[in-house]
PDB file of N, CA and C in Angstrom:
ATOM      1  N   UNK A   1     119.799  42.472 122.389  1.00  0.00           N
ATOM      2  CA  UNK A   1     119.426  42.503 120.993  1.00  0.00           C
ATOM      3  C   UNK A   1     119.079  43.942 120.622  1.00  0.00           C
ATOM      4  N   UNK A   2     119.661  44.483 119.614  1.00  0.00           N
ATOM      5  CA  UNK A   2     119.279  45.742 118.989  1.00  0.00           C
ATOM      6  C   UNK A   2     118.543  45.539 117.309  1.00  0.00           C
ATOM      7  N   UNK A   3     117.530  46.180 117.513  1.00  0.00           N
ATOM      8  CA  UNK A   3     116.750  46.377 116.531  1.00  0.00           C
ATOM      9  C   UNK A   3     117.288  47.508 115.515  1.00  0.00           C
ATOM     10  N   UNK A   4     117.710  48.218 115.714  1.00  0.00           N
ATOM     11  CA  UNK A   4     118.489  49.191 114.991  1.00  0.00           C
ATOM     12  C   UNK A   4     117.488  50.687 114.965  1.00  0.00           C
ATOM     13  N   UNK A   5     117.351  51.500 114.008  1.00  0.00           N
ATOM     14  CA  UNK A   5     116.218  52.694 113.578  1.00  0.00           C
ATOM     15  C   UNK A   5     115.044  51.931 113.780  1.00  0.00           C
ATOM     16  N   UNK A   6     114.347  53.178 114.372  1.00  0.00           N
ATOM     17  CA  UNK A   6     112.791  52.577 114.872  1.00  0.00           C
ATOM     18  C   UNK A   6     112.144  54.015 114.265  1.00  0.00           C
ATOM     19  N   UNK A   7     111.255  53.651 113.429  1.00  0.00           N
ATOM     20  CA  UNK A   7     110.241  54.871 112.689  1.00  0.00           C
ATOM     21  C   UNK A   7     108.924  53.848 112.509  1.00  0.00           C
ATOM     22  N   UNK A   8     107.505  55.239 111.953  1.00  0.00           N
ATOM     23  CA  UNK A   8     106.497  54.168 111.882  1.00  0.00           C
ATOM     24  C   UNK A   8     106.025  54.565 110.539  1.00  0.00           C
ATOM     25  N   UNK A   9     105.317  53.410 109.941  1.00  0.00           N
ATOM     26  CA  UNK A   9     105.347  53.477 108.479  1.00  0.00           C
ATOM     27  C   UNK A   9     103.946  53.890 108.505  1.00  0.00           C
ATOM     28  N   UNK A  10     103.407  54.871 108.174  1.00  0.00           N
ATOM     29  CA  UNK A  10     101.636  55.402 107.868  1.00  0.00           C
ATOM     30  C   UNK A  10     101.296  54.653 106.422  1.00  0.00           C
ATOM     31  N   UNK A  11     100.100  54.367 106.491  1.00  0.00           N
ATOM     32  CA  UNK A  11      99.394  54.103 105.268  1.00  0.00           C
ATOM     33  C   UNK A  11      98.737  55.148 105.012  1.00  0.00           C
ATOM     34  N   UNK A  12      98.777  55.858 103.967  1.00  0.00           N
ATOM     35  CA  UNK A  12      97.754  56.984 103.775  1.00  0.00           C
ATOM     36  C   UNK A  12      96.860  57.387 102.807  1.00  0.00           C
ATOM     37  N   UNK A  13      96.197  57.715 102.646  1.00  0.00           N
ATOM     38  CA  UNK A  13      94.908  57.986 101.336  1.00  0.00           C
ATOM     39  C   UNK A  13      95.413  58.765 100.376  1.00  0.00           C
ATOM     40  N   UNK A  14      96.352  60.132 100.839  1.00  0.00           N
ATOM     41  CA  UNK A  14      96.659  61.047  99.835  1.00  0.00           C
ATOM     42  C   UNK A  14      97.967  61.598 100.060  1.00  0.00           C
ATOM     43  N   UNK A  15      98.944  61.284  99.677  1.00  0.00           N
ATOM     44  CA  UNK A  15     100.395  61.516  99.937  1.00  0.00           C
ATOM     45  C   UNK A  15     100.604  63.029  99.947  1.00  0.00           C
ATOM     46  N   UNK A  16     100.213  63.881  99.212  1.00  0.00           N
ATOM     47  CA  UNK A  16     100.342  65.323  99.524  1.00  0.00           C
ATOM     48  C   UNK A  16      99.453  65.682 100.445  1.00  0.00           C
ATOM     49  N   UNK A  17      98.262  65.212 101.125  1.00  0.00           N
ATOM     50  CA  UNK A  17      97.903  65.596 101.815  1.00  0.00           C
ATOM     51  C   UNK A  17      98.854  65.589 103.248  1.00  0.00           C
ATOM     52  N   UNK A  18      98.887  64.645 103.054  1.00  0.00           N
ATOM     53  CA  UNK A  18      99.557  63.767 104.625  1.00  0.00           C
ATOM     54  C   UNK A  18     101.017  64.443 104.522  1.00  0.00           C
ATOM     55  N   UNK A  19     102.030  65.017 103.505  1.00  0.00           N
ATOM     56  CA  UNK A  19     103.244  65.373 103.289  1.00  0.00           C
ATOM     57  C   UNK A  19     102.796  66.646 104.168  1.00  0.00           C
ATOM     58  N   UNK A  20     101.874  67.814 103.545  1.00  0.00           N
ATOM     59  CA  UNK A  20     101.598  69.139 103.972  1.00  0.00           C
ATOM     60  C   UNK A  20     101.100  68.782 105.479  1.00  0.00           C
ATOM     61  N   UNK A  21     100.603  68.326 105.720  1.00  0.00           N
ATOM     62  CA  UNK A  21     100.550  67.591 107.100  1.00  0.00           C
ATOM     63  C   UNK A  21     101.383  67.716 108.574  1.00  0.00           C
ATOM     64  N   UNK A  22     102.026  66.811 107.897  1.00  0.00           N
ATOM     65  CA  UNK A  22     103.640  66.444 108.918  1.00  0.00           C
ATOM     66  C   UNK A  22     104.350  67.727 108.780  1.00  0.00           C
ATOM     67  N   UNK A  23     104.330  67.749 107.924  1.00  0.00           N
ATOM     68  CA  UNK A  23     105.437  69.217 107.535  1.00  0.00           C
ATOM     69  C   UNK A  23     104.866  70.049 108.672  1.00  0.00           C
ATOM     70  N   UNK A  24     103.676  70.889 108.486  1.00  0.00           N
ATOM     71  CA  UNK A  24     102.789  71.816 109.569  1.00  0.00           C
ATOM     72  C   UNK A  24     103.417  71.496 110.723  1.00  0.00           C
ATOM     73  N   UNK A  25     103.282  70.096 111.300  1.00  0.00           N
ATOM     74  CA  UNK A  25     103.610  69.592 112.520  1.00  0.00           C
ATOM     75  C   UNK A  25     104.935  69.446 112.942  1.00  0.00           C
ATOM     76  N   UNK A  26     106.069  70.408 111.876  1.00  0.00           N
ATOM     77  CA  UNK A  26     107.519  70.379 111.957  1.00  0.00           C
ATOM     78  C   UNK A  26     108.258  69.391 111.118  1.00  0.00           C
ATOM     79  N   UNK A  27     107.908  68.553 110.891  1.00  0.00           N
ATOM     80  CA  UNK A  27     108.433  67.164 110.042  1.00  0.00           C
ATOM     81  C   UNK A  27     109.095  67.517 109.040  1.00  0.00           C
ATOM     82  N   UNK A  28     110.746  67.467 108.470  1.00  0.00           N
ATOM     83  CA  UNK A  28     110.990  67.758 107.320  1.00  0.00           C
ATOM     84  C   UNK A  28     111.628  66.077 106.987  1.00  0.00           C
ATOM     85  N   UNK A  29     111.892  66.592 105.237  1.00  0.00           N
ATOM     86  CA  UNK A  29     112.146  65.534 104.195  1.00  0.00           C
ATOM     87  C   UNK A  29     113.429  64.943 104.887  1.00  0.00           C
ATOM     88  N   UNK A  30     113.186  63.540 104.761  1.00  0.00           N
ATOM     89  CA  UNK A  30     114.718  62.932 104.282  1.00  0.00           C
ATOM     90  C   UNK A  30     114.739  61.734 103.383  1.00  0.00           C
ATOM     91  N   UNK A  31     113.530  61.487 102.928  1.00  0.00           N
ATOM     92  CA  UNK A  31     114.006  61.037 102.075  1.00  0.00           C
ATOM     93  C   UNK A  31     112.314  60.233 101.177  1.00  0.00           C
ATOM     94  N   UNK A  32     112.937  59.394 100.292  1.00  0.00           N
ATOM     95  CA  UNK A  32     111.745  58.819  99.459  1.00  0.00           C
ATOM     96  C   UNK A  32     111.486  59.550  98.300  1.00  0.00           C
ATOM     97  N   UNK A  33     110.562  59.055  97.624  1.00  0.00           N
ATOM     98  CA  UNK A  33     109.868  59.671  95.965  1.00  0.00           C
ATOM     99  C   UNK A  33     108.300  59.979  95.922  1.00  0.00           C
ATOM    100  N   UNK A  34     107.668  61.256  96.444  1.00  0.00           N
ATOM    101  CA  UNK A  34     106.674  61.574  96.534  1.00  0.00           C
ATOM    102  C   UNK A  34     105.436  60.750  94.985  1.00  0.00           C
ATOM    103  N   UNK A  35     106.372  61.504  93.669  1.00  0.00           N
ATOM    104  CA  UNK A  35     105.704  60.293  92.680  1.00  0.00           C
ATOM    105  C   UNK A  35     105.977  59.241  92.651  1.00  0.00           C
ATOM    106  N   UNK A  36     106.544  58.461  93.534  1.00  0.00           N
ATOM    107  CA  UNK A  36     106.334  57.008  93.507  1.00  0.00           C
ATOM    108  C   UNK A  36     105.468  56.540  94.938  1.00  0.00           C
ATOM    109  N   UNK A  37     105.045  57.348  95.600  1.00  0.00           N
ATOM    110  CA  UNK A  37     103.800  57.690  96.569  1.00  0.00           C
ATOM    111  C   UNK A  37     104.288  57.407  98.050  1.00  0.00           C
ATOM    112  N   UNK A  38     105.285  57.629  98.202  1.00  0.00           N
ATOM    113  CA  UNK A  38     106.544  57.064  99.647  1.00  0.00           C
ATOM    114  C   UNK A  38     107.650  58.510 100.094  1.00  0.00           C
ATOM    115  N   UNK A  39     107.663  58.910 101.463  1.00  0.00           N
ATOM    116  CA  UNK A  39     108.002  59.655 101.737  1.00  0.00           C
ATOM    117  C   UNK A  39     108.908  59.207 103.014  1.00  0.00           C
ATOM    118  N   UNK A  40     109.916  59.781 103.557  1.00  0.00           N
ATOM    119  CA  UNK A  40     110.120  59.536 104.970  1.00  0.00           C
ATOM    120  C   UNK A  40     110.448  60.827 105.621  1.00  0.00           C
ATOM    121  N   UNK A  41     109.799  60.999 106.675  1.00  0.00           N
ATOM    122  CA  UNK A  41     109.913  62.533 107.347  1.00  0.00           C
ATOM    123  C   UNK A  41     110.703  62.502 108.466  1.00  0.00           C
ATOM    124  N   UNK A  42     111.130  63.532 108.989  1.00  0.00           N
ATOM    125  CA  UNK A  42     111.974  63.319 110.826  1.00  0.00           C
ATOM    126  C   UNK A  42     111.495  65.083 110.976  1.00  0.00           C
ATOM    127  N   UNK A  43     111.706  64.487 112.518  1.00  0.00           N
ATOM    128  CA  UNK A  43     111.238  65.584 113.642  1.00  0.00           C
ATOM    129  C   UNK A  43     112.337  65.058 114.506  1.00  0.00           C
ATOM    130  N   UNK A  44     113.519  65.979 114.658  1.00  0.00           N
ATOM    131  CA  UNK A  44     114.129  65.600 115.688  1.00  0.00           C
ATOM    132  C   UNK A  44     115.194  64.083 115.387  1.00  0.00           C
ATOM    133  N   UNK A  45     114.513  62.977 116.321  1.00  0.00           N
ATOM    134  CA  UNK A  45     114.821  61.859 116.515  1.00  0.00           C
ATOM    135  C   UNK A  45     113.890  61.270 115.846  1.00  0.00           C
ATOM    136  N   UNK A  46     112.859  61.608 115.607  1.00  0.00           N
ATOM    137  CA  UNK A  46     111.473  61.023 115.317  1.00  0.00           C
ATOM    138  C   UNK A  46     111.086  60.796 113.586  1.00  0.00           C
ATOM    139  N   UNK A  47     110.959  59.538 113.227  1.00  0.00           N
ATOM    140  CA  UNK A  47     111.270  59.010 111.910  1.00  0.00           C
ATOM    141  C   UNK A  47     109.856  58.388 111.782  1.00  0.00           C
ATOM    142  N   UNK A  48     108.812  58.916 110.487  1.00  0.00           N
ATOM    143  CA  UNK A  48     107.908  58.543 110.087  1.00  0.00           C
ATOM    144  C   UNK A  48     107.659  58.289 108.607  1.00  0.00           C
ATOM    145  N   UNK A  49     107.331  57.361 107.998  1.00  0.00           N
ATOM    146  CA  UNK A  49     107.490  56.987 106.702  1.00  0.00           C
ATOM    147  C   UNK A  49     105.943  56.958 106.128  1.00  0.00           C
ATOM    148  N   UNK A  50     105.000  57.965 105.497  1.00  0.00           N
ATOM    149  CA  UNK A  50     104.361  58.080 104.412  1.00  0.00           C
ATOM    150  C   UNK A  50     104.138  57.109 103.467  1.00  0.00           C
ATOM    151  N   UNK A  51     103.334  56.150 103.553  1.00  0.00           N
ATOM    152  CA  UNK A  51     103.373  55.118 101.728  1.00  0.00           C
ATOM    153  C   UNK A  51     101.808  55.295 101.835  1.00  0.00           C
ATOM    154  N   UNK A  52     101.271  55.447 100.615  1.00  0.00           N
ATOM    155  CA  UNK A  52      99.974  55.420  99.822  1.00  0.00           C
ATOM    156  C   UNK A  52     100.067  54.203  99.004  1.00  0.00           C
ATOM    157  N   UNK A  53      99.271  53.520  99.038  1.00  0.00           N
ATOM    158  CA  UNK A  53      98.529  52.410  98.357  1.00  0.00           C
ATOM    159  C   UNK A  53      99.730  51.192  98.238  1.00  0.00           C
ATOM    160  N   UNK A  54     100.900  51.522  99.629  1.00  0.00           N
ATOM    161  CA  UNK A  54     101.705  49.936  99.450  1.00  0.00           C
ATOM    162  C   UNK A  54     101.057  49.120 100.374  1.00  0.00           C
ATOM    163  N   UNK A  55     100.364  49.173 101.107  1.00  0.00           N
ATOM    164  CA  UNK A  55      99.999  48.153 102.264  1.00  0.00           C
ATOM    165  C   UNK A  55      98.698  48.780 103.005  1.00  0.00           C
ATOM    166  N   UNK A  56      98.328  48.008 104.028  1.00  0.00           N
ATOM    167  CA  UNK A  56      97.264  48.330 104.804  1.00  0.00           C
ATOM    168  C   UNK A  56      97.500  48.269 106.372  1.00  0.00           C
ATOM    169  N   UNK A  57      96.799  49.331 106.596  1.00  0.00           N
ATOM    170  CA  UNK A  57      97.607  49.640 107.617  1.00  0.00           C
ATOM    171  C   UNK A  57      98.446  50.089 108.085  1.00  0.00           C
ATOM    172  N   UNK A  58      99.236  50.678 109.655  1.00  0.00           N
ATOM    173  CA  UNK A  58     100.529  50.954 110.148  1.00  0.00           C
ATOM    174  C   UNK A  58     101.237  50.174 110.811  1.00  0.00           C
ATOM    175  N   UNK A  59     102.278  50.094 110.533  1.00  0.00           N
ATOM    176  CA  UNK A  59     103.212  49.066 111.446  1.00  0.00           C
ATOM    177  C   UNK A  59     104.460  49.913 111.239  1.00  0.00           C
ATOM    178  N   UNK A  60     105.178  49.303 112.848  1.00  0.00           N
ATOM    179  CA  UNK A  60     106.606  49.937 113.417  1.00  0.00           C
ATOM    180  C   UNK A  60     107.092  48.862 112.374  1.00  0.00           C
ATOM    181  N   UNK A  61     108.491  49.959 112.144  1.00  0.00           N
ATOM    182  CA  UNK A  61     109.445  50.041 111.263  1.00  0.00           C
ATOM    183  C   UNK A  61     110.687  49.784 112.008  1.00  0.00           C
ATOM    184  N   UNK A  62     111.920  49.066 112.578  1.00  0.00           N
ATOM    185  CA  UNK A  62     112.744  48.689 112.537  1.00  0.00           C
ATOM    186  C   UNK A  62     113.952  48.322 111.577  1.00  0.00           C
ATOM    187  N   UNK A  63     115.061  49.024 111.468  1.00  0.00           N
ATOM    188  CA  UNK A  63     116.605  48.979 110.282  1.00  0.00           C
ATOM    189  C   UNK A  63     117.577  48.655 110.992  1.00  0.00           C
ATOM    190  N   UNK A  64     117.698  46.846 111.686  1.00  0.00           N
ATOM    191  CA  UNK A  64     119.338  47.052 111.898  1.00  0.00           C
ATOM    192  C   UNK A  64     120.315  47.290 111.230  1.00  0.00           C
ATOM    193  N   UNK A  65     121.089  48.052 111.727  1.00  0.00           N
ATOM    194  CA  UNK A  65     122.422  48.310 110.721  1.00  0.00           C
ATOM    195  C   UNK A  65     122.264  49.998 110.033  1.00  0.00           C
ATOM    196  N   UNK A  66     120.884  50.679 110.986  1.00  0.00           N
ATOM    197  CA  UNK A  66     120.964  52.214 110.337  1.00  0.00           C
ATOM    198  C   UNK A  66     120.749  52.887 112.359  1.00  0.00           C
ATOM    199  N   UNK A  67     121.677  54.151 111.860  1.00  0.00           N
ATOM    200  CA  UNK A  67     120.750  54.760 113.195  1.00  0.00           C
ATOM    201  C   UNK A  67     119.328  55.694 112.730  1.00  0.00           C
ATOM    202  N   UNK A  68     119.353  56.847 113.790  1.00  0.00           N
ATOM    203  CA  UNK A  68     118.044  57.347 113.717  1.00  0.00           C
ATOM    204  C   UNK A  68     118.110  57.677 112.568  1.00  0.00           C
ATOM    205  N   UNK A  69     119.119  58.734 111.473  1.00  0.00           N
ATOM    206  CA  UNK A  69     119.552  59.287 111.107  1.00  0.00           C
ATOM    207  C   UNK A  69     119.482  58.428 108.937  1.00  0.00           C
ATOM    208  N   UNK A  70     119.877  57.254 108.830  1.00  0.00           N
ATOM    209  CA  UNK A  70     120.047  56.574 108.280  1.00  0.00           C
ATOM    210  C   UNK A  70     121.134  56.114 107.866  1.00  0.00           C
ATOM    211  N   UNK A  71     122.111  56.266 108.433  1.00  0.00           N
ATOM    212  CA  UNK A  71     123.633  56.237 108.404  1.00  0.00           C
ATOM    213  C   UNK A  71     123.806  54.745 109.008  1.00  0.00           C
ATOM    214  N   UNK A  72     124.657  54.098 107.929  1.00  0.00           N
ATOM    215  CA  UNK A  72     124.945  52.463 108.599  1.00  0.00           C
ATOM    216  C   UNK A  72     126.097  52.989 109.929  1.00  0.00           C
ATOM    217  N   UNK A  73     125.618  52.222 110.389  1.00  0.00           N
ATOM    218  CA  UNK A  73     126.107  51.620 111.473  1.00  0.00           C
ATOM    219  C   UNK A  73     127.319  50.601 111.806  1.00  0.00           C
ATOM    220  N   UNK A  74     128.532  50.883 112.264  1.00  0.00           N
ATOM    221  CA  UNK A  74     129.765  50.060 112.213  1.00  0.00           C
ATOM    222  C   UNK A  74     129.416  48.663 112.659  1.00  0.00           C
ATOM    223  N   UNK A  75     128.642  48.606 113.705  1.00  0.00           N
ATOM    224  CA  UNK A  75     128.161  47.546 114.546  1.00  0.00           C
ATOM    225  C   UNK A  75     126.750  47.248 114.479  1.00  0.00           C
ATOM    226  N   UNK A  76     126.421  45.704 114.574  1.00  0.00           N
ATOM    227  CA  UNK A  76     124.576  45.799 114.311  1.00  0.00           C
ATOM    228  C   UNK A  76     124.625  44.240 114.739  1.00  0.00           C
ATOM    229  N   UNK A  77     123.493  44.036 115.293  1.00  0.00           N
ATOM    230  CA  UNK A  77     122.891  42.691 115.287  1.00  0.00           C
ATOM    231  C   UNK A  77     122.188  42.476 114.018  1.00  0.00           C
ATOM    232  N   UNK A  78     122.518  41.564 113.123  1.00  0.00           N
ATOM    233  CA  UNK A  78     121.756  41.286 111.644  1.00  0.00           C
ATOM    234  C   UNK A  78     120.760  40.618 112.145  1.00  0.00           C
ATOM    235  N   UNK A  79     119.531  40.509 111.161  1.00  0.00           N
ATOM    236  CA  UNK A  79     118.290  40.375 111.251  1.00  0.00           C
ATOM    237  C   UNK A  79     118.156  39.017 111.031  1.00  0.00           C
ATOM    238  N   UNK A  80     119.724  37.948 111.140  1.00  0.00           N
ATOM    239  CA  UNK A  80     119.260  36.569 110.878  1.00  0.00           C
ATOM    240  C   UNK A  80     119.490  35.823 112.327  1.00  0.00           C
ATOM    241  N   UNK A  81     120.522  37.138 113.257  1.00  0.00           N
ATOM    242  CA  UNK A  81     120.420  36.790 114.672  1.00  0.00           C
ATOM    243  C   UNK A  81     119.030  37.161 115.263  1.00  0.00           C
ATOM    244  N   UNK A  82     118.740  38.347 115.136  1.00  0.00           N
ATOM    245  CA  UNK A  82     117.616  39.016 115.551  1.00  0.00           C
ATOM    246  C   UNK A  82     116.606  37.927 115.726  1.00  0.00           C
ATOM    247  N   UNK A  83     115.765  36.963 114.144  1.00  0.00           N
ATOM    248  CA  UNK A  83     115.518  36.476 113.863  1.00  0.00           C
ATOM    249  C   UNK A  83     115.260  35.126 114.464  1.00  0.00           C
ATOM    250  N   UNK A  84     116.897  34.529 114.532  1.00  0.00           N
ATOM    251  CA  UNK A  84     116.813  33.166 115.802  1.00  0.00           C
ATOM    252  C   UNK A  84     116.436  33.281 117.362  1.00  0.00           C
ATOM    253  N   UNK A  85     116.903  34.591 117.345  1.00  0.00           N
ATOM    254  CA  UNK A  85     116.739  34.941 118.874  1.00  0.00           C
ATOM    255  C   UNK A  85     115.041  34.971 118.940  1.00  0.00           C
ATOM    256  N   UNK A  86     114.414  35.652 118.419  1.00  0.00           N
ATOM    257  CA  UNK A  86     112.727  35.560 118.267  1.00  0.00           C
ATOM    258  C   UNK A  86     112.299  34.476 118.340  1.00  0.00           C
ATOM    259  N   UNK A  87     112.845  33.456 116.772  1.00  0.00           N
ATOM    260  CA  UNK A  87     111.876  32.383 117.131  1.00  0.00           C
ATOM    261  C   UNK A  87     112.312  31.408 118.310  1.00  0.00           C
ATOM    262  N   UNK A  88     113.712  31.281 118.899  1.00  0.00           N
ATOM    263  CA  UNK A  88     113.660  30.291 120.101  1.00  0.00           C
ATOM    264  C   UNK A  88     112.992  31.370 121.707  1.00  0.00           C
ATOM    265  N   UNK A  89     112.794  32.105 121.448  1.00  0.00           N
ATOM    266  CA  UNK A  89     111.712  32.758 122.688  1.00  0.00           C
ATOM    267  C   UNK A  89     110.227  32.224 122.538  1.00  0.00           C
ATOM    268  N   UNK A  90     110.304  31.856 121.273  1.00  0.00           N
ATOM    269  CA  UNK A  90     108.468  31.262 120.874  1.00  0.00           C
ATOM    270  C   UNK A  90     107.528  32.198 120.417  1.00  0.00           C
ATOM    271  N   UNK A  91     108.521  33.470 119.622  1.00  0.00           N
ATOM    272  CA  UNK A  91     107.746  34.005 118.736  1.00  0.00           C
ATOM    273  C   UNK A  91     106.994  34.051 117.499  1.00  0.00           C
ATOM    274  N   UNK A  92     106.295  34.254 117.335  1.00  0.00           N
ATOM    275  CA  UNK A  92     105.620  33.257 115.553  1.00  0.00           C
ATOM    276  C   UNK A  92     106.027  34.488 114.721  1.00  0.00           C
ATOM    277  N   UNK A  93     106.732  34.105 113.701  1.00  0.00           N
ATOM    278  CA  UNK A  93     106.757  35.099 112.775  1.00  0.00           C
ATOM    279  C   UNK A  93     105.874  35.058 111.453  1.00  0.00           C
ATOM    280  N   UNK A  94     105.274  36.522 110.945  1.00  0.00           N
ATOM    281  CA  UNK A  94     104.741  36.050 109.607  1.00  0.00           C
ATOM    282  C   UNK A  94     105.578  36.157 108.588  1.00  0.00           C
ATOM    283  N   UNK A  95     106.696  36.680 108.254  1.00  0.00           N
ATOM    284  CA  UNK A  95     107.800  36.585 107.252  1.00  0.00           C
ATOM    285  C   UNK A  95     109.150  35.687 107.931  1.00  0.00           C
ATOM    286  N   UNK A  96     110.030  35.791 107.008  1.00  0.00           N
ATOM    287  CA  UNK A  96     111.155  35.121 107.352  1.00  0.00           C
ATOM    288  C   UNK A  96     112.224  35.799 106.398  1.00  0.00           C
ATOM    289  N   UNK A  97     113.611  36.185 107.211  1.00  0.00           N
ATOM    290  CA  UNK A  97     114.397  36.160 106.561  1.00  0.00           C
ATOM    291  C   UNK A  97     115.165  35.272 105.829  1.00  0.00           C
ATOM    292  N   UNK A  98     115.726  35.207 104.746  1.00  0.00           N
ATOM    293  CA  UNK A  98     116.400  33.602 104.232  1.00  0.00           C
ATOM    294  C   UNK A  98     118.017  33.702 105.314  1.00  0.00           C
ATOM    295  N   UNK A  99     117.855  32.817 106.400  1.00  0.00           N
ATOM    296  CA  UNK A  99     119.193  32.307 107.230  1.00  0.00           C
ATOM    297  C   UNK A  99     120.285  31.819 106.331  1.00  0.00           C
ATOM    298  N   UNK A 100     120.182  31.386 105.106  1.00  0.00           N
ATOM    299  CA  UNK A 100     121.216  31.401 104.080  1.00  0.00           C
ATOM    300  C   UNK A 100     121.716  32.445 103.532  1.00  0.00           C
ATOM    301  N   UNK A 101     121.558  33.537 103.957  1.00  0.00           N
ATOM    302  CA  UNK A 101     122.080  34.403 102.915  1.00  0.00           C
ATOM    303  C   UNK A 101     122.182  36.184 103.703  1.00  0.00           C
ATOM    304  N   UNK A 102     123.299  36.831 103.324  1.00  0.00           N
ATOM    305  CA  UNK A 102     123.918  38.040 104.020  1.00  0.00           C
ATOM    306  C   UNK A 102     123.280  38.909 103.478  1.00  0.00           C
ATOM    307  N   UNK A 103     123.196  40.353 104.649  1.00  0.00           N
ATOM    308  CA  UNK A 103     123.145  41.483 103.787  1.00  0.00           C
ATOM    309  C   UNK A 103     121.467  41.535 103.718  1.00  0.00           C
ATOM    310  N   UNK A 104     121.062  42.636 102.740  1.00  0.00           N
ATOM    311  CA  UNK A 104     119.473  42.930 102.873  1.00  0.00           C
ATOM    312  C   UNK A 104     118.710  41.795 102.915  1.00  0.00           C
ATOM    313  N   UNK A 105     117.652  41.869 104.174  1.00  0.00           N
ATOM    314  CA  UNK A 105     116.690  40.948 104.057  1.00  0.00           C
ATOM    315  C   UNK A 105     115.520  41.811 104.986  1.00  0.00           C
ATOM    316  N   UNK A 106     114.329  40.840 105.510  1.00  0.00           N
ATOM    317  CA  UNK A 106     113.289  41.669 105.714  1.00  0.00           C
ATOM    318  C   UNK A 106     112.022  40.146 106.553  1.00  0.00           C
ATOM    319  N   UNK A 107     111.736  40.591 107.776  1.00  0.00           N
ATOM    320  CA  UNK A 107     110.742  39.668 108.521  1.00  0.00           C
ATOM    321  C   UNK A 107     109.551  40.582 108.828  1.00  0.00           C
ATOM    322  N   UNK A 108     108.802  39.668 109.405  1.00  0.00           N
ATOM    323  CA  UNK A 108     107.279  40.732 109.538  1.00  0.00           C
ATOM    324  C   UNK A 108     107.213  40.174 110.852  1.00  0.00           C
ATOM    325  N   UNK A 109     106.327  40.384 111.874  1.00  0.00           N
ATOM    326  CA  UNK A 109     105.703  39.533 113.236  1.00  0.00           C
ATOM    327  C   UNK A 109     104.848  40.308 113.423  1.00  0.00           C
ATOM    328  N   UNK A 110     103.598  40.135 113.933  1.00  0.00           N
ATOM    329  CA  UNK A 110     102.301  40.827 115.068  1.00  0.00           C
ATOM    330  C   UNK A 110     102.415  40.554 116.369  1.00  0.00           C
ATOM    331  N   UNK A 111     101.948  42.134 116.886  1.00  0.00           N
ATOM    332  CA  UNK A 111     102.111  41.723 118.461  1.00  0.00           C
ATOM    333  C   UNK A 111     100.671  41.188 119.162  1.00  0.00           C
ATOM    334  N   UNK A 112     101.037  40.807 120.053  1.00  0.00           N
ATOM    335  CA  UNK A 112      99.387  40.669 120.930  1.00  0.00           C
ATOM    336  C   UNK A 112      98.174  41.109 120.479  1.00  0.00           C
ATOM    337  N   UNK A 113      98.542  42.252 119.989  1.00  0.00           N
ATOM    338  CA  UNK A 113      97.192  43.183 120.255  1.00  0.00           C
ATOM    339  C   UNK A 113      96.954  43.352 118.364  1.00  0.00           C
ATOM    340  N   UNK A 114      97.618  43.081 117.755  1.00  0.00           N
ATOM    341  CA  UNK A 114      97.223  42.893 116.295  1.00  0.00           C
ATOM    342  C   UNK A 114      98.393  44.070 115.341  1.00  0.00           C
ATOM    343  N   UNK A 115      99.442  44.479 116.077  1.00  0.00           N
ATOM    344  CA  UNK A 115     100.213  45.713 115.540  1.00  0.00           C
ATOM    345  C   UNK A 115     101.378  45.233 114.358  1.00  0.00           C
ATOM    346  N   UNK A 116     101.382  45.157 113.732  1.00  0.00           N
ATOM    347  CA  UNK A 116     102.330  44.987 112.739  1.00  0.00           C
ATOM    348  C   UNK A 116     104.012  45.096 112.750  1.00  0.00           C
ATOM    349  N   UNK A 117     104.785  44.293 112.898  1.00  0.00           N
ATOM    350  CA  UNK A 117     106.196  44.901 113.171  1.00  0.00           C
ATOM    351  C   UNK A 117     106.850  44.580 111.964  1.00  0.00           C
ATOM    352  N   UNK A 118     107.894  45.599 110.934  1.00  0.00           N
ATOM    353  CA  UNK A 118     108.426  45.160 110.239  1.00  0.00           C
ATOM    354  C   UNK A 118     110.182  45.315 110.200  1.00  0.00           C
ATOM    355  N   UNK A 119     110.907  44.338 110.631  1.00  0.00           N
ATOM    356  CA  UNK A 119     112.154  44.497 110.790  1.00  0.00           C
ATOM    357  C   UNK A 119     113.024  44.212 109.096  1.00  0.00           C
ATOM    358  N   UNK A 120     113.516  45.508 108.467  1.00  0.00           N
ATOM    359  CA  UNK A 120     113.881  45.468 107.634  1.00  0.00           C
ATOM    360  C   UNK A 120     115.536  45.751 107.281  1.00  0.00           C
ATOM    361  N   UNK A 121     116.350  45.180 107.071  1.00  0.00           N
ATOM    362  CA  UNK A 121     117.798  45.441 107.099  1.00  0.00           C
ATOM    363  C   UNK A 121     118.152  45.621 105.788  1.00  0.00           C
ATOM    364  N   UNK A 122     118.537  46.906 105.557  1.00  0.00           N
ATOM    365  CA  UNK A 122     118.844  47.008 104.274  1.00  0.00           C
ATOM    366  C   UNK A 122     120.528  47.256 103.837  1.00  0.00           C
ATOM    367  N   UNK A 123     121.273  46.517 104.525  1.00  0.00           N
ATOM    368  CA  UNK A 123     122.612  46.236 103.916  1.00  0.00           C
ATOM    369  C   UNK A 123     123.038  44.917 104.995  1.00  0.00           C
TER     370      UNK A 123
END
């Protein structure tokens, strides 16, 4: 099973703070709308996503169907296999993708320890 792009989504207090931040620490733009309070940065291989006041908390970020890069992908496990494969292992999920239907969708799950996972497929 491939999960696809793996980045982690920060919750943050002050989006320019946290932008000037990452940046310092090498991080440049690829993408998002600073006034709409969402950023996504890379270092390398390394994919971190900036949002102010969408959620609480951090949770890993998962895109089947993108690589590191954000470029679809010819080949992908969709997130409605992904999905079955989870819940017959006896994973509990807190979202659900709709199994009726192709193309963008989006599940949530917690791990053990309380970490947030959000597997989001956006084509």
């Amino acid at each position: 099973m491939k999960l696809g792009a793996f980045s982690i989504s920060l919750s943050v207090r002050d989006i320019q703070a946290s932008i000037a931040f990452y940046k310092a620490l090498g991080f440049d733009d690829m993408g998002g709308i600073p006034d709409q309070n969402w950023v996504i940065l890379k270092n390398g291989d390394t994919v971190i996503g900036l949002f102010q006041g969408m959620f609480e908390g951090n949770m890993m970020t998962f895109n089947p169907g993108w690589d590191q890069s954000a470029q679809p992908l010819d080949r992908f496990d969709d997130i409605r296999d992904i999905q079955k494969h989870l819940k017959a292992e006896g994973v509990a999920l807190d979202s659900e993708a709709d199994e009726s239907t192709t193309g963008p969708a989006s599940m949530m799950l917690t791990d053990p320890d309380g970490n947030v996972i959000l597997v989001d497929q956006h084509r």
